[in-house]
C-alpha atoms as a PDB file:
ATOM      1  CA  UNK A   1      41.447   3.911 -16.741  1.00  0.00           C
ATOM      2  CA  UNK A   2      41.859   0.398 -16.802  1.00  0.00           C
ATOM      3  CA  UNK A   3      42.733  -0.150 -12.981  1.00  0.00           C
ATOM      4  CA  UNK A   4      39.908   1.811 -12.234  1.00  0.00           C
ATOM      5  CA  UNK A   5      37.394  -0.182 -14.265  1.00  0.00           C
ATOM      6  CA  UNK A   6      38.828  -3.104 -12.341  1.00  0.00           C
ATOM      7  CA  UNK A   7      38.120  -1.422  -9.358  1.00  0.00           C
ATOM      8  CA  UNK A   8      34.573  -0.856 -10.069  1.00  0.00           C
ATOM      9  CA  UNK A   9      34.260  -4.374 -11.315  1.00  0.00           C
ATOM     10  CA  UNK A  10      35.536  -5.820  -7.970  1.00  0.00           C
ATOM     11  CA  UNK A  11      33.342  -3.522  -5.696  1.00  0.00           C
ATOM     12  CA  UNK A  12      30.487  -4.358  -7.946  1.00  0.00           C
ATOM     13  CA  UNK A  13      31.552  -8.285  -7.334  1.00  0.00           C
ATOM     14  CA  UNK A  14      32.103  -8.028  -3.923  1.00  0.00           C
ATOM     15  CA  UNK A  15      28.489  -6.142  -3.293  1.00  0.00           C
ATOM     16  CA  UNK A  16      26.915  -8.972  -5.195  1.00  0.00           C
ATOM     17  CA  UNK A  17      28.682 -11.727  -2.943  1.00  0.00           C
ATOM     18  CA  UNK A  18      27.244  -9.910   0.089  1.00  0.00           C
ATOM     19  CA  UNK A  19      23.945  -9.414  -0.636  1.00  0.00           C
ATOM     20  CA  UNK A  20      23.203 -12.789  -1.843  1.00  0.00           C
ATOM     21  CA  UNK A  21      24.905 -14.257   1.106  1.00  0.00           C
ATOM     22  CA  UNK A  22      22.580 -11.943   3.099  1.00  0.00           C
ATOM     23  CA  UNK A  23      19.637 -13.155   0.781  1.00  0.00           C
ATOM     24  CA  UNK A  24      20.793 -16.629   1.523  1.00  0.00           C
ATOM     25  CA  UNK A  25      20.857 -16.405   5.347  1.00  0.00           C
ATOM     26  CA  UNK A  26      17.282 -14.701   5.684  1.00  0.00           C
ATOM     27  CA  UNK A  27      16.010 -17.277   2.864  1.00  0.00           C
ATOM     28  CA  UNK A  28      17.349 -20.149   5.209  1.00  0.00           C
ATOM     29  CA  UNK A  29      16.324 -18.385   8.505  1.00  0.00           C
ATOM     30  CA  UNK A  30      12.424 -18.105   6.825  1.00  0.00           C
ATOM     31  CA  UNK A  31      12.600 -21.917   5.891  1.00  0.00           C
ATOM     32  CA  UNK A  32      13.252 -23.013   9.431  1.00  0.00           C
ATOM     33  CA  UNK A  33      11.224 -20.724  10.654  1.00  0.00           C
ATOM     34  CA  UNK A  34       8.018 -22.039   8.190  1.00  0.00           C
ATOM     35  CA  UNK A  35       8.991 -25.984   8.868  1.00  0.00           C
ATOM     36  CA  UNK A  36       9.035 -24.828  12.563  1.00  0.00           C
ATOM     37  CA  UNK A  37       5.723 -23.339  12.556  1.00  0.00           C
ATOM     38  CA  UNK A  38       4.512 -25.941  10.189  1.00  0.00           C
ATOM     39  CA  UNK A  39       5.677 -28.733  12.895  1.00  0.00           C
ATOM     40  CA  UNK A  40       3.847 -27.162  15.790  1.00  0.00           C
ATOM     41  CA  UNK A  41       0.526 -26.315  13.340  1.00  0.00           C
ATOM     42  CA  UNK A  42      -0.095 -30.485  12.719  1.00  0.00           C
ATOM     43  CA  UNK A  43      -0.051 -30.527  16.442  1.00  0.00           C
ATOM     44  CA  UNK A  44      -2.240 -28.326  17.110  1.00  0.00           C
ATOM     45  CA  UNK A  45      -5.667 -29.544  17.340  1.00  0.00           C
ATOM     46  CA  UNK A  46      -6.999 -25.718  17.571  1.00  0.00           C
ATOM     47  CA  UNK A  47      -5.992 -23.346  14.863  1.00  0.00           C
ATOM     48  CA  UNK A  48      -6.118 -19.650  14.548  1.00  0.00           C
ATOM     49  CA  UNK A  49      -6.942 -17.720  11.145  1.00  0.00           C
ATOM     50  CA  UNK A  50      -3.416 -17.558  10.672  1.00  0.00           C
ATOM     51  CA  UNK A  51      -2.359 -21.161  11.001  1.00  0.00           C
ATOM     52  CA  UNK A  52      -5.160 -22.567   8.975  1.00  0.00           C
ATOM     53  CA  UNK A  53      -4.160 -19.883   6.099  1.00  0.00           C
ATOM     54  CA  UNK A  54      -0.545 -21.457   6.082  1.00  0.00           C
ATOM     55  CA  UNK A  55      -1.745 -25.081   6.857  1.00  0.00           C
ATOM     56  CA  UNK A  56      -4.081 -25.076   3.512  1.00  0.00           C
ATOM     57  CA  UNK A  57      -1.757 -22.716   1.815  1.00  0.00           C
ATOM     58  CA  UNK A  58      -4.084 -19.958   1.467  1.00  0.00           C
ATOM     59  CA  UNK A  59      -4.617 -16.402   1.792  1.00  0.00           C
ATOM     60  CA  UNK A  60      -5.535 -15.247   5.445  1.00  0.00           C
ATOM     61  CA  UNK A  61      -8.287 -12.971   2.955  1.00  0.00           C
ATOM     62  CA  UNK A  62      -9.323 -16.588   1.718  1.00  0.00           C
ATOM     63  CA  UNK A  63      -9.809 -17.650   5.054  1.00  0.00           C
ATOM     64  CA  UNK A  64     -11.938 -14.661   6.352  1.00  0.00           C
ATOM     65  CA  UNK A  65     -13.989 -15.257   2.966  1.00  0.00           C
ATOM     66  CA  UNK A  66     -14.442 -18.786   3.456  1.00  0.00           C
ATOM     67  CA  UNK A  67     -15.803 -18.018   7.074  1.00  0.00           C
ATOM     68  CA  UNK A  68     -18.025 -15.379   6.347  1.00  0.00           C
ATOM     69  CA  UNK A  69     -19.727 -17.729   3.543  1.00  0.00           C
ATOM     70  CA  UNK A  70     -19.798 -20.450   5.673  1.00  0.00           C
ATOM     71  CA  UNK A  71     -17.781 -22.535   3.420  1.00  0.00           C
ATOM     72  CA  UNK A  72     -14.851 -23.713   5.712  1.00  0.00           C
ATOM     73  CA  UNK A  73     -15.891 -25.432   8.849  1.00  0.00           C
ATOM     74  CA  UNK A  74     -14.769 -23.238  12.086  1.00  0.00           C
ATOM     75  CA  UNK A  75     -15.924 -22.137  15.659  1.00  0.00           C
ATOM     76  CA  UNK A  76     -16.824 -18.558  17.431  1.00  0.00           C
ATOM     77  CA  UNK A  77     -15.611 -18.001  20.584  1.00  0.00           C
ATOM     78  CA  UNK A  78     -18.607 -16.507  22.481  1.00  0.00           C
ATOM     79  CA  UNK A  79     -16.687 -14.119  24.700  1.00  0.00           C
ATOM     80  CA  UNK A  80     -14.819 -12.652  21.723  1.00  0.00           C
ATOM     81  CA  UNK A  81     -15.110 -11.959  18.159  1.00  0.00           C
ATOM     82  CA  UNK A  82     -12.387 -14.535  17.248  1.00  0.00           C
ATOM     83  CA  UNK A  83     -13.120 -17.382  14.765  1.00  0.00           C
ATOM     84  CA  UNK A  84     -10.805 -20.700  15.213  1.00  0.00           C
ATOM     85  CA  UNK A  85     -10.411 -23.814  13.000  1.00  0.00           C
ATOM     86  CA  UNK A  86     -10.742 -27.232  14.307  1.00  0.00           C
ATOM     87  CA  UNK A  87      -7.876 -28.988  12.134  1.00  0.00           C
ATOM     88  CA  UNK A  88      -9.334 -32.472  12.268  1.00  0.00           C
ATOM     89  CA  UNK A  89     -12.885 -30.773  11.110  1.00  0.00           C
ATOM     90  CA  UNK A  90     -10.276 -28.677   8.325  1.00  0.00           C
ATOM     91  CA  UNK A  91      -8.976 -32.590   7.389  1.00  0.00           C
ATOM     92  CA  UNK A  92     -12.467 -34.297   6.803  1.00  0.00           C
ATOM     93  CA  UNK A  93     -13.676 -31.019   5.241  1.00  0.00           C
ATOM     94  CA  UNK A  94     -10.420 -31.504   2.384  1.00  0.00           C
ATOM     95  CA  UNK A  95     -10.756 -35.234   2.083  1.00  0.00           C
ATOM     96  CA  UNK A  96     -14.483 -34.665   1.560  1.00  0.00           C
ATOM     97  CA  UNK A  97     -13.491 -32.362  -1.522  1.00  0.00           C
ATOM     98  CA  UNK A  98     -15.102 -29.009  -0.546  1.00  0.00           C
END
């Protein structure tokens, strides 16, 4: 009885090592990944829905919100239906408090 607790106990450990090594890999892999992104986003001067959601930290809904009320300063692209975010307009726009 007492072997086999042990047993249990040291699967149970050893399945708890694994998956938070595992957690710890895609946690570190997501982090480069976002400081990556982030690196080539304050290069950009041209920003898609996507990138200006990350760069300001909000939600992409947020984003789409802010556009349709006119609140966030952006561009149309005529030939499409595509909306994209000029990120020195996005700077003034924050350091003007709106």
């Amino acid at each position: 009885m007492e072997q086999a607790k042990k047993r249990r106990l040291t699967l149970y450990d050893s399945i708890k090592e694994t998956s938070t090594k595992k957690y710890r890999e895609e946690k570190d892999g997501c982090d480069s990944q976002l400081k990556a992104r982030m690196e080539i986003i304050v290069v950009k001067r041209w920003l898609s829905v996507d990138e200006v959601a990350l760069y300001l930290g909000m939600s992409v809904h947020t984003i789409y919100e802010k556009t349709s009320k006119k609140e966030i300063p952006f561009k149309k692209i005529p030939s499409s239906n595509r909306s994209v975010f000029d990120r020195l307009a996005i700077d003034k726009w924050i350091n003007e408090g709106k």
